[in-house]
Protein backbone atom coordinates (compact mmCIF):
# COMPACT_ATOMS: atom_id res chain seq x y z
CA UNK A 1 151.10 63.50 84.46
CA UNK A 2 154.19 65.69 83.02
CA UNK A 3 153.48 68.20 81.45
CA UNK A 4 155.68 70.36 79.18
CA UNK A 5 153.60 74.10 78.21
CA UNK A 6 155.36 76.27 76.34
CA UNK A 7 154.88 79.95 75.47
CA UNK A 8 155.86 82.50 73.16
CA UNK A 9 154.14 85.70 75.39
CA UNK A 10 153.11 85.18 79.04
CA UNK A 11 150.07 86.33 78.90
CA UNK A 12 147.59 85.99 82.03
CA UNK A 13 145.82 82.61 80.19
CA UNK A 14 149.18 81.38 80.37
CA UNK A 15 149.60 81.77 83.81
CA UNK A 16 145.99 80.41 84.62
CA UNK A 17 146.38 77.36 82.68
CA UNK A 18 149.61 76.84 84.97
CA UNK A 19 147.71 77.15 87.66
CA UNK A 20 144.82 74.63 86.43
CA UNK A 21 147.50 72.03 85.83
CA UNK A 22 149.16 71.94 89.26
CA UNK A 23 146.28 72.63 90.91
CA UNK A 24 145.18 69.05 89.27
CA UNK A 25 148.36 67.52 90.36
CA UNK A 26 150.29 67.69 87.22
CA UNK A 27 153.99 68.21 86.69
CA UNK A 28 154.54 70.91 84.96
CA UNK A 29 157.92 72.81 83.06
CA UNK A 30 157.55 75.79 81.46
CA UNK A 31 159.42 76.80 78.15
CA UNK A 32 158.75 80.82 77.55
CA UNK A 33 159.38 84.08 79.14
CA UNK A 34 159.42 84.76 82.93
CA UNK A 35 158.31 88.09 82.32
CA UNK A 36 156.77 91.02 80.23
CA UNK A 37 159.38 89.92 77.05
CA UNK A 38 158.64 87.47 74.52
CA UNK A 39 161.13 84.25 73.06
CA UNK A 40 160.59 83.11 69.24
CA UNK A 41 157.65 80.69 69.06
CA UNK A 42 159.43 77.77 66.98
CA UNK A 43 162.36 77.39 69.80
CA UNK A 44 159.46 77.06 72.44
CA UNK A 45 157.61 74.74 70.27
CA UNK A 46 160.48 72.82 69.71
CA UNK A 47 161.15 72.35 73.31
CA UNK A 48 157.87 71.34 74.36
CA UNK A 49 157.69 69.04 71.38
CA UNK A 50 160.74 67.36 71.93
CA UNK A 51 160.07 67.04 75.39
CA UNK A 52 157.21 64.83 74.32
CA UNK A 53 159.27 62.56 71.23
CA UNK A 54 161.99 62.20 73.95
CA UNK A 55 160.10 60.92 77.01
CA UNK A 56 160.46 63.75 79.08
CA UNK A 57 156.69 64.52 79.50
CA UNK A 58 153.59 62.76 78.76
CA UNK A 59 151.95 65.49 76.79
CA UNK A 60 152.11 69.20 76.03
CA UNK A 61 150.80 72.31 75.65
CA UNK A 62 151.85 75.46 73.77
CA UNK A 63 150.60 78.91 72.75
CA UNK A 64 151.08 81.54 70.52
CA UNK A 65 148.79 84.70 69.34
CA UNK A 66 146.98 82.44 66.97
CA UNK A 67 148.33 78.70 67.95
CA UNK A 68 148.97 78.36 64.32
CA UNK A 69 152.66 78.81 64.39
CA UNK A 70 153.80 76.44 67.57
CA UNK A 71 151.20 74.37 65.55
CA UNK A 72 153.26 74.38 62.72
CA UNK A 73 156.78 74.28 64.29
CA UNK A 74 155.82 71.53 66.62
CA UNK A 75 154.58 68.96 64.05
CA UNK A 76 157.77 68.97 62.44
CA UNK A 77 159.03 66.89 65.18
CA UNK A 78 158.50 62.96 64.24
CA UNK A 79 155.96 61.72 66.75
CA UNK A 80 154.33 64.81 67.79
CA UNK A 81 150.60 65.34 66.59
CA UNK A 82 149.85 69.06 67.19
CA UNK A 83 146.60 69.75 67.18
CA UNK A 84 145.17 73.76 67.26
CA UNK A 85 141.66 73.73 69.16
CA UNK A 86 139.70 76.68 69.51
CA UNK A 87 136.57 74.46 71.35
CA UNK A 88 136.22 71.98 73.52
CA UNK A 89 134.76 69.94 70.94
CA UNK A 90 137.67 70.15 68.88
CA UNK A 91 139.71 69.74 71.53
CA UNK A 92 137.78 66.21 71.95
CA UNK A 93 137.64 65.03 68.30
CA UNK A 94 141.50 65.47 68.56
CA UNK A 95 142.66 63.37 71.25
CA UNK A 96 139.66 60.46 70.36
CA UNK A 97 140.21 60.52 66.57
CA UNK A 98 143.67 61.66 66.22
CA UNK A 99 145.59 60.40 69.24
CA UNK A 100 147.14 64.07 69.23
CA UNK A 101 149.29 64.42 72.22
CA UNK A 102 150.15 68.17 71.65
CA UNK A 103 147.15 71.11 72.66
CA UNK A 104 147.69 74.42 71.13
CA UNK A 105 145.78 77.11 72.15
CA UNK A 106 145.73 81.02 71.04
CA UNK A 107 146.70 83.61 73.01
CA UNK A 108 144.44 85.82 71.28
CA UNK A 109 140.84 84.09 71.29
CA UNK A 110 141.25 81.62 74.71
CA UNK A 111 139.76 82.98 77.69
CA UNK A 112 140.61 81.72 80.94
CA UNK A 113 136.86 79.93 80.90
CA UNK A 114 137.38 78.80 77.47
CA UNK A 115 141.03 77.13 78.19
CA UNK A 116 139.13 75.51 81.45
CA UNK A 117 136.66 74.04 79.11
CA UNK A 118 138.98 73.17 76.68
CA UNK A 119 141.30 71.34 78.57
CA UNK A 120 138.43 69.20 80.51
CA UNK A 121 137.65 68.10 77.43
CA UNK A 122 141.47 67.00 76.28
CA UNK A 123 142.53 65.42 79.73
CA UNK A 124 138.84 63.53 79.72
CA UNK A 125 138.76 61.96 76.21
CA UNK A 126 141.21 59.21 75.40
CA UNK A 127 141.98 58.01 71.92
CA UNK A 128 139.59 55.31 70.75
CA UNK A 129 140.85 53.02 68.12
CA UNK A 130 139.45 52.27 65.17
CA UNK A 131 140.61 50.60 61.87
CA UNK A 132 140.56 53.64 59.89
CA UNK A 133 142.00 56.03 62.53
CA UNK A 134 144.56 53.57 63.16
CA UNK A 135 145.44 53.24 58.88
CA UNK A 136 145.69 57.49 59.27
CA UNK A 137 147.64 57.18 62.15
CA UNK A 138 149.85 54.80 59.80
CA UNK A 139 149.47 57.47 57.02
CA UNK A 140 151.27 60.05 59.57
CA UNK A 141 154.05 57.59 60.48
CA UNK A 142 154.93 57.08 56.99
CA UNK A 143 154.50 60.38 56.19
CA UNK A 144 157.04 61.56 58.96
CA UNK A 145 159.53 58.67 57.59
CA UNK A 146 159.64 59.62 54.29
CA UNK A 147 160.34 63.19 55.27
CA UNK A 148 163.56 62.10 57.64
CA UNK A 149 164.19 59.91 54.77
CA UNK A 150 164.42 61.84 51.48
CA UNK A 151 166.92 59.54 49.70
CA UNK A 152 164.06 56.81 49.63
CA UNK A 153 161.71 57.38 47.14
CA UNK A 154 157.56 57.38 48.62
CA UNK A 155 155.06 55.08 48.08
CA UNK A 156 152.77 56.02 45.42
CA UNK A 157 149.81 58.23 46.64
CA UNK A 158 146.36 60.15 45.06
CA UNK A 159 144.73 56.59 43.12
CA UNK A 160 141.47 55.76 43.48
CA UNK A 161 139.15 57.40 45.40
CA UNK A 162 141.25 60.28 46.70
CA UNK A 163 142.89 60.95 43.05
CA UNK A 164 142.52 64.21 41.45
CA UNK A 165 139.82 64.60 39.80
CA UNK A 166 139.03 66.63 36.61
CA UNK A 167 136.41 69.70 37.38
CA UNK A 168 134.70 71.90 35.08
CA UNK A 169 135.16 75.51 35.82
CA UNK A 170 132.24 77.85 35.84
CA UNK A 171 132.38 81.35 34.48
CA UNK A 172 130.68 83.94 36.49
CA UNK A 173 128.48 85.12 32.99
CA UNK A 174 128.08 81.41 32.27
CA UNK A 175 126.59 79.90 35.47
CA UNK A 176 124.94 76.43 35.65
CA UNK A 177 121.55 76.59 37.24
CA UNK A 178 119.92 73.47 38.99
CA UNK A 179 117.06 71.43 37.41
């Protein structure tokens, strides 16, 4: 498979992950520093993302101190689905649920025996369709159309069942107790 990982630090999970990949056969390019400095985190998530939209690898994987941020940066691009896993259950729930072709992992809380775990879990587990993750999936599409489309007013959204709702508010000196 080609890979694209991307980096904003090279920290030693970085390098171990590397390692992991090629050692499994993959393809890997790296996007990141070749040493001790550091590159902004949205340029590297935008070239492992677009790496991905454009064909050039299969999948991708970035980090950043928290993941949150190549997390971010990388879902802007249309076709991307980012997804931040701290677990190698989340990890799973991602790719079967969410098709999410994007892993982004923290450079702060991923061990090298956590990232092994986590990405077993993402290469093993293959999205399974469904009729409701495929009318999200939908949801996402549209969602990424409208926003490269702004002239072209959105289809109407929040009726029914996921409206907003009305909510009393509780004061601390007033509180409801249950019967």
């Amino acid at each position: 498979m080609r890979l694209s990982v991307g980096a904003d630090e090279r920290k030693p999970v970085v390098d171990a992950v590397i390692k992991l990949l090629k050692r499994d056969g993959h393809r890997v390019v790296f996007y990141g520093p070749s040493g001790r400095g550091s590159v902004p985190w949205p340029e590297v998530a935008a070239c492992v993302a677009h790496d991905i939209a454009g064909g050039g690898a299969d999948e991708g994987i970035l980090f950043c101190w928290t993941g949150t941020g190549v997390s971010i940066a990388a879902n802007k691009v249309p076709g991307i689905r980012a997804a931040l896993c701290g677990d190698a259950e989340t990890a799973s729930g991602a790719r079967k649920w969410n098709d999410a072709n994007l892993l982004c992992l923290s450079l702060r809380t991923t061990t090298e025996a956590l990232a092994q775990e986590i990405l077993k879990a993402w290469f093993t587990t293959r999205y399974q369709s469904t009729p409701e993750d495929e009318a999200c999936l939908a949801a996402v599409r549209r969602l990424e159309y409208e926003t490269s489309h702004p002239d072209e007013k959105p289809k109407t959204r929040c009726h029914g069942e996921g409206s907003p709702q009305e909510t009393e508010t509780i004061s601390k000196n007033n509180k409801e107790t249950e019967e």
